[in-house]
N, C-alpha and C. Protein backbone atom coordinates (compact mmCIF):
# COMPACT_ATOMS: atom_id res chain seq x y z
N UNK A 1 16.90 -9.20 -5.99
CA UNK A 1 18.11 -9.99 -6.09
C UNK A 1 18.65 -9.98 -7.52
N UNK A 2 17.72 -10.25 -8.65
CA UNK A 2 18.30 -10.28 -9.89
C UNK A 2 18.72 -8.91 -10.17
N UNK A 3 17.87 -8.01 -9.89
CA UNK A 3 18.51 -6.35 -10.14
C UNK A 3 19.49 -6.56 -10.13
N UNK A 4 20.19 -6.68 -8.17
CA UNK A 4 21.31 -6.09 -7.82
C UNK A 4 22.34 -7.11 -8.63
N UNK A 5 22.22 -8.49 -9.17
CA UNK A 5 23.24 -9.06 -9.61
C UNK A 5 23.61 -8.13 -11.10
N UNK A 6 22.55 -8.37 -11.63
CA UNK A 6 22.31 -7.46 -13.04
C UNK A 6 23.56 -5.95 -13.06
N UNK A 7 22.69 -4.94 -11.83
CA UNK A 7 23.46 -3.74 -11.72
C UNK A 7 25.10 -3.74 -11.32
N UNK A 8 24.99 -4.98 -10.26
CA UNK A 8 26.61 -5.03 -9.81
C UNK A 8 27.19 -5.54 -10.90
N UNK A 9 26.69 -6.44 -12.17
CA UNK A 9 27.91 -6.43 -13.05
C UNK A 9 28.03 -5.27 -13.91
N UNK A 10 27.00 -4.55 -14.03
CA UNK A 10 27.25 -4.05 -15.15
C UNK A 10 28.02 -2.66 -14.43
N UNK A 11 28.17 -2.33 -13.17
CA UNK A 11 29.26 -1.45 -12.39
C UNK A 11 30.60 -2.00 -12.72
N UNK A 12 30.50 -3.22 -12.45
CA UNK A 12 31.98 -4.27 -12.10
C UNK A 12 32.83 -3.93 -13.72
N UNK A 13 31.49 -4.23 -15.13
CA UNK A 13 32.53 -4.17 -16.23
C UNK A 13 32.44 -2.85 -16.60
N UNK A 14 31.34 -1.61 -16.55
CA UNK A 14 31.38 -0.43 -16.91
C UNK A 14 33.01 0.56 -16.04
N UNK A 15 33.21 -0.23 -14.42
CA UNK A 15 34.42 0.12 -13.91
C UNK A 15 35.39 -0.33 -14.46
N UNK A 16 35.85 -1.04 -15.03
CA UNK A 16 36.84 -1.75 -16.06
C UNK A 16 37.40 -1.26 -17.32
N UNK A 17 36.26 -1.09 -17.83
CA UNK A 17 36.28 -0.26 -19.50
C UNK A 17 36.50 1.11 -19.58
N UNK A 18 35.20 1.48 -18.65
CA UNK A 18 35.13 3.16 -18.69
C UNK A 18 34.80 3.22 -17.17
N UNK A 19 35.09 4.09 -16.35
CA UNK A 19 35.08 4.09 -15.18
C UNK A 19 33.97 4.99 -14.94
N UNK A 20 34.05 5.61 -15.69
CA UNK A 20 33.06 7.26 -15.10
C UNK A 20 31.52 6.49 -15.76
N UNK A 21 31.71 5.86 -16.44
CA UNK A 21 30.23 5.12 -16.55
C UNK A 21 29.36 4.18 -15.71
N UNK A 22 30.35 3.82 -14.61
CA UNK A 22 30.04 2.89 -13.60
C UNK A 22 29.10 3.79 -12.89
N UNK A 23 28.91 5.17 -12.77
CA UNK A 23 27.81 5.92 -12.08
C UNK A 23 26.67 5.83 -12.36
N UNK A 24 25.90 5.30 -13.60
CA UNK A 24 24.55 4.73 -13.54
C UNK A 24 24.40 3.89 -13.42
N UNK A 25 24.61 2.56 -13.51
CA UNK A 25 24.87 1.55 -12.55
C UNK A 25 24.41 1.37 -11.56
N UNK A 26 25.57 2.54 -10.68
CA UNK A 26 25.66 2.32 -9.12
C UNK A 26 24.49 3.00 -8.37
N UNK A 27 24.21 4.15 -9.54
CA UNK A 27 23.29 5.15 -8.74
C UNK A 27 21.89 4.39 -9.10
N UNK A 28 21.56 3.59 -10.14
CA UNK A 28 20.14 2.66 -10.42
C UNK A 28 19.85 1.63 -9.18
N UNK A 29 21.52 1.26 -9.23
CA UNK A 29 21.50 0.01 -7.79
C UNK A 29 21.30 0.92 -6.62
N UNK A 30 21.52 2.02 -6.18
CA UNK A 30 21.32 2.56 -5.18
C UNK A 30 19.43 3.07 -4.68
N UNK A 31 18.95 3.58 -6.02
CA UNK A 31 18.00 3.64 -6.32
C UNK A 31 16.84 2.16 -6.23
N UNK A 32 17.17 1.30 -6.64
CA UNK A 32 16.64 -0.12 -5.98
C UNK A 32 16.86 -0.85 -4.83
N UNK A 33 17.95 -0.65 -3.99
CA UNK A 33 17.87 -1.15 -2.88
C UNK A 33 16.91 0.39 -2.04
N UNK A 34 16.85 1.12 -2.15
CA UNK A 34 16.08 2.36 -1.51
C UNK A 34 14.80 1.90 -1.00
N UNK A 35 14.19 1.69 -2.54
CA UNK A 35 13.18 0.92 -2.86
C UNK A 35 12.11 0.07 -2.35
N UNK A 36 12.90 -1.22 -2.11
CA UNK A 36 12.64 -2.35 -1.49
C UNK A 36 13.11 -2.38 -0.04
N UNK A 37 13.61 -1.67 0.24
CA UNK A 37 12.98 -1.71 1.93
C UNK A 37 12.20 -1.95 2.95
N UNK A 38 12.61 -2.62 3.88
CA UNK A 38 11.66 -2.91 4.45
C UNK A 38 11.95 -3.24 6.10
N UNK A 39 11.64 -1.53 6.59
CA UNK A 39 11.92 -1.49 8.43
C UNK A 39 10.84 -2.12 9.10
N UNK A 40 11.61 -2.28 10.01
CA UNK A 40 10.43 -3.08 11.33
C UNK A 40 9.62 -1.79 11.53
N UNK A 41 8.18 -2.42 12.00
CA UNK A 41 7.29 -1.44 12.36
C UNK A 41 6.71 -2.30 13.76
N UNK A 42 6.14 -1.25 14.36
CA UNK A 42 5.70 -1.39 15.98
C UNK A 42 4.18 -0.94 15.86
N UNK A 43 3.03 -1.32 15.97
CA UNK A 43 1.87 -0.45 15.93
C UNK A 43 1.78 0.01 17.52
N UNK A 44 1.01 0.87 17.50
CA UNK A 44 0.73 1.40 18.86
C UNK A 44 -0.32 0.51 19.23
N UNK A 45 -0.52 0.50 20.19
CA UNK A 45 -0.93 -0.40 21.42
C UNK A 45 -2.62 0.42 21.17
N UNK A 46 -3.67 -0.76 21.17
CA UNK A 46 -5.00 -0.49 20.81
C UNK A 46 -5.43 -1.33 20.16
N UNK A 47 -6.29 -2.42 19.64
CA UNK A 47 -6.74 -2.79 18.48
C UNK A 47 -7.48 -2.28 17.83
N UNK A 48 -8.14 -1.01 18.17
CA UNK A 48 -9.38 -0.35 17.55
C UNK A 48 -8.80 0.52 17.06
N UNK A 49 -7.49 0.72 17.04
CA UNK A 49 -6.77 1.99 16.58
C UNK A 49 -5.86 1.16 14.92
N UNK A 50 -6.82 1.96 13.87
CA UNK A 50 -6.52 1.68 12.38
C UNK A 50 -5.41 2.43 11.99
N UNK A 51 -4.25 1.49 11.73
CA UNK A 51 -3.50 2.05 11.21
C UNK A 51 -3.20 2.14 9.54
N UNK A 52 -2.00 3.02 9.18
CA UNK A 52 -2.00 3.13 7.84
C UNK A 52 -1.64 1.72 7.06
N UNK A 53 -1.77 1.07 5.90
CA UNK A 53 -1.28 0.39 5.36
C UNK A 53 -0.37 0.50 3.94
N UNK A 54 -0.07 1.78 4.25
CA UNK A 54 1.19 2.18 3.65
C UNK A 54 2.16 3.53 3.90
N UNK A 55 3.23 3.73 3.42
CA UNK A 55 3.89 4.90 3.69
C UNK A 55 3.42 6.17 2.91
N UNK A 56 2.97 6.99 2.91
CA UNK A 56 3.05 8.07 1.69
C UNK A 56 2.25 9.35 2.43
N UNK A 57 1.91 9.71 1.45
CA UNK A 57 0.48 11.10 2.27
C UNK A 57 -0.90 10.80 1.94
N UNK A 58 -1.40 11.33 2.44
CA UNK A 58 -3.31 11.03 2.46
C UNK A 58 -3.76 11.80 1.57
N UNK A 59 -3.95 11.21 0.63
CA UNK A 59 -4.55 12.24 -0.64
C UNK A 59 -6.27 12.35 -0.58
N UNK A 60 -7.08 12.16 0.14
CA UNK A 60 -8.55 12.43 0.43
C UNK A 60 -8.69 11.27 1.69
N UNK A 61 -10.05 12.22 2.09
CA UNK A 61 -10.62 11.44 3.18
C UNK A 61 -12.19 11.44 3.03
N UNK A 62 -12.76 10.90 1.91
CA UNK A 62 -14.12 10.86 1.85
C UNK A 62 -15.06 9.82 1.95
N UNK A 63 -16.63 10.11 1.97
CA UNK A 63 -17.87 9.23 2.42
C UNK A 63 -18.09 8.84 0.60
N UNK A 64 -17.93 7.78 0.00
CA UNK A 64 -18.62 7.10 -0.94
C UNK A 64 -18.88 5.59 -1.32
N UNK A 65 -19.70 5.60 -2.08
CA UNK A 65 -20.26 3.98 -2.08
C UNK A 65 -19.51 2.64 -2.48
N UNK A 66 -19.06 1.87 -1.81
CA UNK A 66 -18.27 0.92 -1.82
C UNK A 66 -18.97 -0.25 -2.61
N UNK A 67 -19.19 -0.96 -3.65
CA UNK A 67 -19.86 -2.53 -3.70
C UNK A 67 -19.26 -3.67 -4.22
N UNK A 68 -17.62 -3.19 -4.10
CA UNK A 68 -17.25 -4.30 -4.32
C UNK A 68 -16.97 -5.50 -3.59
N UNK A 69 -17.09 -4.87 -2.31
CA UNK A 69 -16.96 -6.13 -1.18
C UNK A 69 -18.02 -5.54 0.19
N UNK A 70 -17.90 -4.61 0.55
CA UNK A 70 -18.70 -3.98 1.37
C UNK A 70 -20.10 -3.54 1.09
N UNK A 71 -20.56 -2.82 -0.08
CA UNK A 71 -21.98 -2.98 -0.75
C UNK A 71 -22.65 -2.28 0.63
N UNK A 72 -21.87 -0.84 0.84
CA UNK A 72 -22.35 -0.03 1.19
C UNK A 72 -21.66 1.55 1.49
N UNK A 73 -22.11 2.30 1.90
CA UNK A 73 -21.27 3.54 2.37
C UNK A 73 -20.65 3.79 2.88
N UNK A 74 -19.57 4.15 2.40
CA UNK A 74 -17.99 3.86 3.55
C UNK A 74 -16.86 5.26 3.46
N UNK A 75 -16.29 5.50 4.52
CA UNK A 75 -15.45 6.35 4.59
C UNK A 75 -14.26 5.88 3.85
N UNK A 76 -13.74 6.70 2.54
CA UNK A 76 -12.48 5.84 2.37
C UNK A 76 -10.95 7.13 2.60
N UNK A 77 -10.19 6.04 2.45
CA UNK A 77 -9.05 7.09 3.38
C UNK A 77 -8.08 6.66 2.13
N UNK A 78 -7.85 7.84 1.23
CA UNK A 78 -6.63 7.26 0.17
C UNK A 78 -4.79 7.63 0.54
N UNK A 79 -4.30 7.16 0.10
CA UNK A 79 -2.80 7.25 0.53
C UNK A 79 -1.81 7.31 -1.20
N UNK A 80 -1.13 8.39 -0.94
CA UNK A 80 -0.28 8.34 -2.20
C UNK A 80 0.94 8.23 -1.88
N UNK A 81 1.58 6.84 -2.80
CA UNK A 81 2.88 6.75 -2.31
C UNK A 81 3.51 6.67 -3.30
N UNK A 82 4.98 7.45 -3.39
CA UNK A 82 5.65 8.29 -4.19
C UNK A 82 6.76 6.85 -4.74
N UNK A 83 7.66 7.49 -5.50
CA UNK A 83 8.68 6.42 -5.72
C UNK A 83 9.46 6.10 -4.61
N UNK A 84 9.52 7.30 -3.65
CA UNK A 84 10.92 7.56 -2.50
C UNK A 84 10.11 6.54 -1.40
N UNK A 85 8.53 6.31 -1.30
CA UNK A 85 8.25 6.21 0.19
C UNK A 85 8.18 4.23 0.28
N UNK A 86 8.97 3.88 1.26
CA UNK A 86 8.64 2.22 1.73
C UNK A 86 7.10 2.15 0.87
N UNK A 87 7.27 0.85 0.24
CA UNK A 87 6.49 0.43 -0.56
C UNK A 87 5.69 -0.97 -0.32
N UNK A 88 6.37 -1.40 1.04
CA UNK A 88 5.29 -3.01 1.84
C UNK A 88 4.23 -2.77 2.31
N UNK A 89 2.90 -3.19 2.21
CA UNK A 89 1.89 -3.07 2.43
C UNK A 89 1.36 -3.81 3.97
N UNK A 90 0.80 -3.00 4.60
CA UNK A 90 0.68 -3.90 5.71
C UNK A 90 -0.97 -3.47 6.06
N UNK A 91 -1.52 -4.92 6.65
CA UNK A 91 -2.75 -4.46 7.46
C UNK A 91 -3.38 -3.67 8.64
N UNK A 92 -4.34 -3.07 8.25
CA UNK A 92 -4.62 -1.50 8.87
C UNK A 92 -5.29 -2.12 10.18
N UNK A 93 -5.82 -3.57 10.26
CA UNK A 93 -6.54 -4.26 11.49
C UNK A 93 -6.47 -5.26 11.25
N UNK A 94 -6.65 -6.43 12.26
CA UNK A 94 -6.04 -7.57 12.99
C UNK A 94 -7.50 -8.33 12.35
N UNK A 95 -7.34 -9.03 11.74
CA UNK A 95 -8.76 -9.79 11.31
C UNK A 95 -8.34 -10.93 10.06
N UNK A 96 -9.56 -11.49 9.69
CA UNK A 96 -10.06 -13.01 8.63
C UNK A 96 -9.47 -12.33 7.26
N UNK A 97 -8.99 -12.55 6.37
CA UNK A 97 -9.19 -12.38 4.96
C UNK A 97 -10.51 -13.53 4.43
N UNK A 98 -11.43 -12.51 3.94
CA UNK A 98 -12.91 -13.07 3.68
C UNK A 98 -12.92 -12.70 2.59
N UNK A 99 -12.11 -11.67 1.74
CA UNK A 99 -12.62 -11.37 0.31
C UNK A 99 -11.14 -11.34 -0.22
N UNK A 100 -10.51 -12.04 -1.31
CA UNK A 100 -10.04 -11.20 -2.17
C UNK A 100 -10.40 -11.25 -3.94
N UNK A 101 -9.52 -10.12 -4.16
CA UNK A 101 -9.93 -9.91 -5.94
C UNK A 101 -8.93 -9.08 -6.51
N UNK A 102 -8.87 -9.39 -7.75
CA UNK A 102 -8.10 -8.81 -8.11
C UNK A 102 -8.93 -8.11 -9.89
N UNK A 103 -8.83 -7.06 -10.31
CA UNK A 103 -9.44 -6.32 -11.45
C UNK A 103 -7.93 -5.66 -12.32
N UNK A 104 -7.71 -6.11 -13.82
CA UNK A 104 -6.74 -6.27 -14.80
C UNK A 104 -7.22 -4.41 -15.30
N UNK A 105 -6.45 -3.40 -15.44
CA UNK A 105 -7.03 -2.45 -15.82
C UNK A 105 -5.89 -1.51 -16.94
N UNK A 106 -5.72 -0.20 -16.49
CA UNK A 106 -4.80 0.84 -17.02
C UNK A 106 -3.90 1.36 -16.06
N UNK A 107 -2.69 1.97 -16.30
CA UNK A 107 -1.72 2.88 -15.18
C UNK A 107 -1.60 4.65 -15.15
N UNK A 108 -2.98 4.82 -15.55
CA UNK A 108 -2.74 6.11 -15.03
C UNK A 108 -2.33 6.97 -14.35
N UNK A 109 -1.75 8.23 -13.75
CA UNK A 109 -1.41 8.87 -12.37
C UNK A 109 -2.59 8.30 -11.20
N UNK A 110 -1.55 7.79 -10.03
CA UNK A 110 -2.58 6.91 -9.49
C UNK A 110 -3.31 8.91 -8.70
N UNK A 111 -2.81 9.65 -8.90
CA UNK A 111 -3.41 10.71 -8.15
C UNK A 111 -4.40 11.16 -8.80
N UNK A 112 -4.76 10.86 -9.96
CA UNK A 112 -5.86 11.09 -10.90
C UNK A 112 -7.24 10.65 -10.26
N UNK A 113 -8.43 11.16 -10.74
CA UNK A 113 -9.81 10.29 -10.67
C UNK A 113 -10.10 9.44 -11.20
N UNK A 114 -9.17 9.64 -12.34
CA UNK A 114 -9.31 8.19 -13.75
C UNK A 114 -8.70 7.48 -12.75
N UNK A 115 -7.23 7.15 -12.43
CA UNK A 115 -6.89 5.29 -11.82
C UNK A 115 -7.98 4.94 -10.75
N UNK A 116 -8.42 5.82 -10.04
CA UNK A 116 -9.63 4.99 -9.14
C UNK A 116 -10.57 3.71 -9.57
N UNK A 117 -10.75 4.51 -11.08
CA UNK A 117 -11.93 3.32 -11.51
C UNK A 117 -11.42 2.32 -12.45
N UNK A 118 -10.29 3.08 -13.45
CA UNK A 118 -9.67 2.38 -14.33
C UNK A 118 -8.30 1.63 -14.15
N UNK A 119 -7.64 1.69 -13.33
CA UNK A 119 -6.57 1.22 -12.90
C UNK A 119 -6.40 -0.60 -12.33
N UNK A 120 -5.41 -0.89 -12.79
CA UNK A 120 -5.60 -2.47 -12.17
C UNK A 120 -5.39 -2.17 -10.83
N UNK A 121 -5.88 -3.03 -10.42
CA UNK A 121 -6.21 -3.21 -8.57
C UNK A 121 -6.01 -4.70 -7.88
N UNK A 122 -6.22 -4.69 -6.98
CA UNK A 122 -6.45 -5.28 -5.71
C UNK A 122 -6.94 -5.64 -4.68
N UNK A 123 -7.87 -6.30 -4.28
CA UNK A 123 -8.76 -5.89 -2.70
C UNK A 123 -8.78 -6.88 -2.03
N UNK A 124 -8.69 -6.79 -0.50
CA UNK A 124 -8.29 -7.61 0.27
C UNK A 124 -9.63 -6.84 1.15
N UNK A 125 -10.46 -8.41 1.71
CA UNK A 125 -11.68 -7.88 2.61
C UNK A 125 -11.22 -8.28 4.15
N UNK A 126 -11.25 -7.69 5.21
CA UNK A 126 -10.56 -8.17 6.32
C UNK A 126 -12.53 -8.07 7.81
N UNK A 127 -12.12 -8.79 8.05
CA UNK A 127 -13.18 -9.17 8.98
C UNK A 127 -12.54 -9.58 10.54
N UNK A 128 -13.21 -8.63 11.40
CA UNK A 128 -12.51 -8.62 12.44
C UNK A 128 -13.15 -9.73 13.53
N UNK A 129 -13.10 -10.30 14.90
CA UNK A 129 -13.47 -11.36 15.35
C UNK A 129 -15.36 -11.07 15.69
N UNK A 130 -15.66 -9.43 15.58
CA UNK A 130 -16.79 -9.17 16.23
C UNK A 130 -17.65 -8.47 14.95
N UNK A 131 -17.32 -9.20 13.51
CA UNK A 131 -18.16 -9.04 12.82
C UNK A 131 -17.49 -7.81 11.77
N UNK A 132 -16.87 -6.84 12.23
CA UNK A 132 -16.63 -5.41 11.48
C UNK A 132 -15.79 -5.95 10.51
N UNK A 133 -16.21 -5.06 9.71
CA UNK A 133 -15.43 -5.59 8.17
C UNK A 133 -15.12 -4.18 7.55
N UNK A 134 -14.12 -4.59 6.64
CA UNK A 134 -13.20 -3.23 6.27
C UNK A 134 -12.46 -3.46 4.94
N UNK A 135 -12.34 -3.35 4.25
CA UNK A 135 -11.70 -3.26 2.73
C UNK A 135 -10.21 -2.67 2.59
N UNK A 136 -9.34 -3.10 1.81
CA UNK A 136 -8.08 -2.48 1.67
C UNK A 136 -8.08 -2.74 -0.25
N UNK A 137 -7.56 -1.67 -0.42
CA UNK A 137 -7.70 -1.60 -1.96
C UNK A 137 -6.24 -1.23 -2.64
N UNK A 138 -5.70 -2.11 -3.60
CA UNK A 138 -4.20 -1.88 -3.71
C UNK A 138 -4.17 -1.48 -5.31
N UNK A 139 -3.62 -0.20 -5.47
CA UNK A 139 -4.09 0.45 -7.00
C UNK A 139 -3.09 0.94 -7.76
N UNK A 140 -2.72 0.13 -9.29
CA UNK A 140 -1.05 0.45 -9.53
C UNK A 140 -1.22 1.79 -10.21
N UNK A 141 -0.01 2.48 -9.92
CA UNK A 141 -0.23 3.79 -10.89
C UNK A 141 0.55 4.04 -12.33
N UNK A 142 1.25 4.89 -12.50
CA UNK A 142 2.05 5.59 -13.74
C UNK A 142 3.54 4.61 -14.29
N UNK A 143 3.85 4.86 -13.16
CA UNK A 143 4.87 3.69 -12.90
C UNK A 143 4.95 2.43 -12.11
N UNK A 144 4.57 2.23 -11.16
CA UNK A 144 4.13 0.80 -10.97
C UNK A 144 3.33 0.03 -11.67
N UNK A 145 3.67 -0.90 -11.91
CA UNK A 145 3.41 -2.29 -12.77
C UNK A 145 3.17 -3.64 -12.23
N UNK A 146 3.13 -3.99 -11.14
CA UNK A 146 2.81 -4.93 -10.64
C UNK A 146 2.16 -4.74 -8.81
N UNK A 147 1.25 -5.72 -8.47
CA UNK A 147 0.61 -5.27 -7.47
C UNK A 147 1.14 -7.20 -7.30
N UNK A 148 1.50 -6.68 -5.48
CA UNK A 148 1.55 -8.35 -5.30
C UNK A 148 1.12 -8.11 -3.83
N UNK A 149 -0.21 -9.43 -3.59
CA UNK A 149 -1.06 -9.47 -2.49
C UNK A 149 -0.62 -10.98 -1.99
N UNK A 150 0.19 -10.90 -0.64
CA UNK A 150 0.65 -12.04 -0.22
C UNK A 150 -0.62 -12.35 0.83
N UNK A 151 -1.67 -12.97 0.50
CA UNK A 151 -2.50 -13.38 1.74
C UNK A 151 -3.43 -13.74 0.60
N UNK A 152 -4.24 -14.79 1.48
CA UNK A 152 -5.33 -15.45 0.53
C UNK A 152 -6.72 -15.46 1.95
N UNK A 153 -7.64 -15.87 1.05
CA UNK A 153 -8.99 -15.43 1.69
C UNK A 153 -8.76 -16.64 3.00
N UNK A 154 -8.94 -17.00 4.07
CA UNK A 154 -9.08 -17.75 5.14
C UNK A 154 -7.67 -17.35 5.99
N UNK A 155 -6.74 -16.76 5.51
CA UNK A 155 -5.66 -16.13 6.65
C UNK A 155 -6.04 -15.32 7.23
N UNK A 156 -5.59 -15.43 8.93
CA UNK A 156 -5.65 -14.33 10.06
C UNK A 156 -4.25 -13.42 9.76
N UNK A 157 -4.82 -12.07 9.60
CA UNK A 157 -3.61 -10.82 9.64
C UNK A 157 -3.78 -10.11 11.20
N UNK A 158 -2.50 -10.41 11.53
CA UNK A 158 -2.17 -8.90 12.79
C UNK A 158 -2.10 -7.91 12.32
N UNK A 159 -3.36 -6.76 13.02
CA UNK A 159 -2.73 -5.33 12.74
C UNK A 159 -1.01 -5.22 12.41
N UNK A 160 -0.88 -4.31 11.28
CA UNK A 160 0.34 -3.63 11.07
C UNK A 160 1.37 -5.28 10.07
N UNK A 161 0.90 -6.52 9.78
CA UNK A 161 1.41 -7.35 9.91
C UNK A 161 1.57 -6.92 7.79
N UNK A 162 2.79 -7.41 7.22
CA UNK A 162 2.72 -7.52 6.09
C UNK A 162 2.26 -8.20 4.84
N UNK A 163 1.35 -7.85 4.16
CA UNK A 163 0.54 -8.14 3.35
C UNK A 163 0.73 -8.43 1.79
N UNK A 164 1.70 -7.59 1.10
CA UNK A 164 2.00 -7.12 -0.26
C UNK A 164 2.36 -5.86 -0.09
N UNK A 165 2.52 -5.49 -2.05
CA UNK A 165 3.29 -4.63 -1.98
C UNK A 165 2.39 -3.94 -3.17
N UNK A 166 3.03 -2.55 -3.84
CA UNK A 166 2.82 -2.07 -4.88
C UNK A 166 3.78 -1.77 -5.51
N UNK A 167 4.81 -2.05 -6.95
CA UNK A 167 6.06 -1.84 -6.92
C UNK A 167 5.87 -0.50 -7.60
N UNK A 168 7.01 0.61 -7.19
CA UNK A 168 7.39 1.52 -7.90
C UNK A 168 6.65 3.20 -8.06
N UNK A 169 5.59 3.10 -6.87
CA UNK A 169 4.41 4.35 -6.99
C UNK A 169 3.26 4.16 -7.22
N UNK A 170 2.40 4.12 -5.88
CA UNK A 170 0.71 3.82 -6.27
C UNK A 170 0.04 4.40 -5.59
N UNK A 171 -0.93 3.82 -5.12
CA UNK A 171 -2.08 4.23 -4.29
C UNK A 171 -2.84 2.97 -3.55
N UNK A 172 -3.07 3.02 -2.17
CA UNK A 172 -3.56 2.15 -1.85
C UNK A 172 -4.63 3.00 -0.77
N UNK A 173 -5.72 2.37 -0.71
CA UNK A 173 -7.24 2.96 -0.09
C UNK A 173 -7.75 2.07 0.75
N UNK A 174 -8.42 2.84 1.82
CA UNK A 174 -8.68 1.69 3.35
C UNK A 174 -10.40 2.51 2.88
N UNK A 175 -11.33 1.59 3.06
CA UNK A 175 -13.19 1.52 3.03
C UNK A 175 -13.21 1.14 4.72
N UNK A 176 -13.74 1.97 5.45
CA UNK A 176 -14.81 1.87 6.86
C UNK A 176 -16.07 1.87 6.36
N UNK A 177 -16.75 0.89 6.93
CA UNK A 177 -18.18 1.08 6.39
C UNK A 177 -18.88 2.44 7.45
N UNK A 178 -19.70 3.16 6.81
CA UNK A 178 -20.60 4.52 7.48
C UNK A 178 -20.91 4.08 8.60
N UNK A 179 -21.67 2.62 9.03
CA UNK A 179 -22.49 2.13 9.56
C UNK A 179 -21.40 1.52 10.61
N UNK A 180 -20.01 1.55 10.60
CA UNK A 180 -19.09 1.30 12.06
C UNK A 180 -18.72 2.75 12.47
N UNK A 181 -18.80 2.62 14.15
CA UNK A 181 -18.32 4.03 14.13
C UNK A 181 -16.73 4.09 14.30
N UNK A 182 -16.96 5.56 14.14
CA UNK A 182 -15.25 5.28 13.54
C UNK A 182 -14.40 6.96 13.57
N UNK A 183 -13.30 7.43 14.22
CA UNK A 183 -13.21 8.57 14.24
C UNK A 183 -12.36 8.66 13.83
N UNK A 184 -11.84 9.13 12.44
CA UNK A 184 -11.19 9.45 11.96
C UNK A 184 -9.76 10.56 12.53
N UNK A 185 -8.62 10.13 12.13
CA UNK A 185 -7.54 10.83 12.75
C UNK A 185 -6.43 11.77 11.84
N UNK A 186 -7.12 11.12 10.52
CA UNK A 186 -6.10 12.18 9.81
C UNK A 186 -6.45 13.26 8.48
N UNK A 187 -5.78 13.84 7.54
CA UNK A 187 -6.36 15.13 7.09
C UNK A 187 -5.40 14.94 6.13
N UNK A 188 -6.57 15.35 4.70
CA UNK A 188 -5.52 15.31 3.29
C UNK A 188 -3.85 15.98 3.75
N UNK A 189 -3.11 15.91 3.04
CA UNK A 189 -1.80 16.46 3.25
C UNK A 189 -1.03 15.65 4.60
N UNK A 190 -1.71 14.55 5.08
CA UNK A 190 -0.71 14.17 5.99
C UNK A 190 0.14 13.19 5.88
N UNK A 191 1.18 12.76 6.29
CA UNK A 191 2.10 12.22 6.18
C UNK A 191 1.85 10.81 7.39
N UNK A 192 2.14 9.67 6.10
CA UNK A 192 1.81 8.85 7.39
C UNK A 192 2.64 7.52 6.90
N UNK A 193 2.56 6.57 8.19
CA UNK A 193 3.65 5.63 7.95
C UNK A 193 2.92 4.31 7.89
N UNK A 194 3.27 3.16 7.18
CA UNK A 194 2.91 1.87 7.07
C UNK A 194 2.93 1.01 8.69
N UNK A 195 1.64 0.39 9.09
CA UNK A 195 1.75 0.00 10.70
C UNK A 195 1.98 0.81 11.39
N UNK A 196 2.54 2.03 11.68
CA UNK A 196 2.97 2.71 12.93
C UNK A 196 2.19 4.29 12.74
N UNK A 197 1.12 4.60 11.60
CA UNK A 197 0.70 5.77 11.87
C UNK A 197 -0.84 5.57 11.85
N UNK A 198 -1.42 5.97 12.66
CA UNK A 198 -3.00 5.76 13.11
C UNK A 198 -3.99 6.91 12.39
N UNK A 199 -4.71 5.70 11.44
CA UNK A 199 -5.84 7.16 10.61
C UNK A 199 -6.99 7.06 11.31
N UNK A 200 -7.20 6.10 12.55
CA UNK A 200 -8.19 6.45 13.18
C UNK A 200 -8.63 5.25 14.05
N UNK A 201 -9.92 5.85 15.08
CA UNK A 201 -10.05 4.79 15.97
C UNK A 201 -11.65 4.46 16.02
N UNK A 202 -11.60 2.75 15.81
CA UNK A 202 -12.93 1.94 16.18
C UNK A 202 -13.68 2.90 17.44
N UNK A 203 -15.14 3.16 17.34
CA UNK A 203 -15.86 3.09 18.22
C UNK A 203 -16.28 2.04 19.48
C-alpha cells in the first residue's frame, strides 16, 4: 500500500514536470503490484498428497540430517523462487504448528550452499492429527530481506492454506522425516506451484 501511494505520486508529479520520466515510476509500480500477488489456489483432493509451499522450481531433492526440529533423517525438497514467481507461502499439509523459530543470519544467493546454513531463516514444525511431523523452512536470499511467518505454534493449518511470505527472491525447503513413508513426485528442474502442485504422497 505505501509503495503504490509512494510510486503513484511520484508518476502523478514526474507526469507533470517531465513526462517521459513518469516511466520508472510506473514500470517500479508495475513491478510491485506483480509481486505481491496473490491467486486463489485449490489443492487437489487427498490429504496425504504434499503439496508445494511455494511457487518457483525445485532446486534439489535430497536425504540429509535435519536437528533443528525433527532430529533426524529427512528427505528435503528445496524450491527456488525467483523475483517473477508468487511469493505467499502456503502449507504443504493440514496439521498443529508445534515448532516455530526463527535464526538472524546473511543474504547470500539463496541458490548457493552457503544460504542453507548461513542465511536468516524460518521454521515452522507442522504435526499432523496421527503423529507425522514435517518441517517447512523459510530462507531469505540476495535480495529478499524480510521473511514474514503468519502462524504461531498451537494454530491448525489446512493443507495449501496461507502461512507467510518471503519478500523479493528466496528459498523455502519442506524436511519428510526418512522414517515416514513417503513417495516423492518431483525432480530438480521442476516447476511447481504454491498449494496446487504435489511433491509427493504420504504412505
Amino acid at each position: 500500500m505505501a509503495g503504490t501511494l509512494v510510486l503513484g505520486g511520484l508518476c502523478v508529479v514526474a507526469g507533470w514536470l517531465f513526462p517521459w520520466a513518469a516511466i520508472a515510476p510506473g514500470a517500479l509500480w508495475v513491478v510491485l503490484v506483480n509481486f505481491f500477488r496473490d491467486p486463489e489456489r485449490v489443492p487437489p483432493e487427498g490429504e496425504e498428497k504434499l503439496v508445494s509451499p511455494a511457487d518457483g522450481r525445485v532446486a534439489d531433492v535430497e536425504t540429509v540430517r535435519e536437528d533443528e526440529f525433527l532430529h533426524a533423517e529427512a528427505l528435503r525438497i528445496g524450491i527456488f523462487m525467483s523475483v517473477f514467481n508468487v511469493h505467499v507461502n502456503r502449507a504443504p499439509l493440514g496439521g498443529k504448528v508445534v515448532y516455530r523459530a526463527y535464526r538472524p543470519g546473511k543474504f547470500r544467493n539463496a541458490m548457493s550452499a552457503e544460504a542453507q546454513s548461513k542465511n536468516e531463516c524460518a521454521f515452522v514444525g507442522l504435526e499432523r492429527p496421527d503423529g507425522t511431523r514435517l518441517l517447512v523452512r523459510q530462507i531469505a536470499g540476495l535480495v529478499a530481506r524480510r521473511i514474514v511467518t503468519d502462524c504461531a505454534v498451537g494454530d491448525d493449518l489446512k493443507r495449501g492454506q496461507r502461512f507467510g511470505m518471503v519478500k523479493l527472491g528466496s528459498r523455502l525447503e519442506v524436511y519428510v522425516p526418512e522414517s515416514v513413508p513417503f513417495r516423492p513426485m518431483v525432480a530438480v528442474g521442476d516447476r511447481v506451484r504454491a498449494g496446487a502442485s504435489v511433491l509427493g504422497e504420504l504412505g
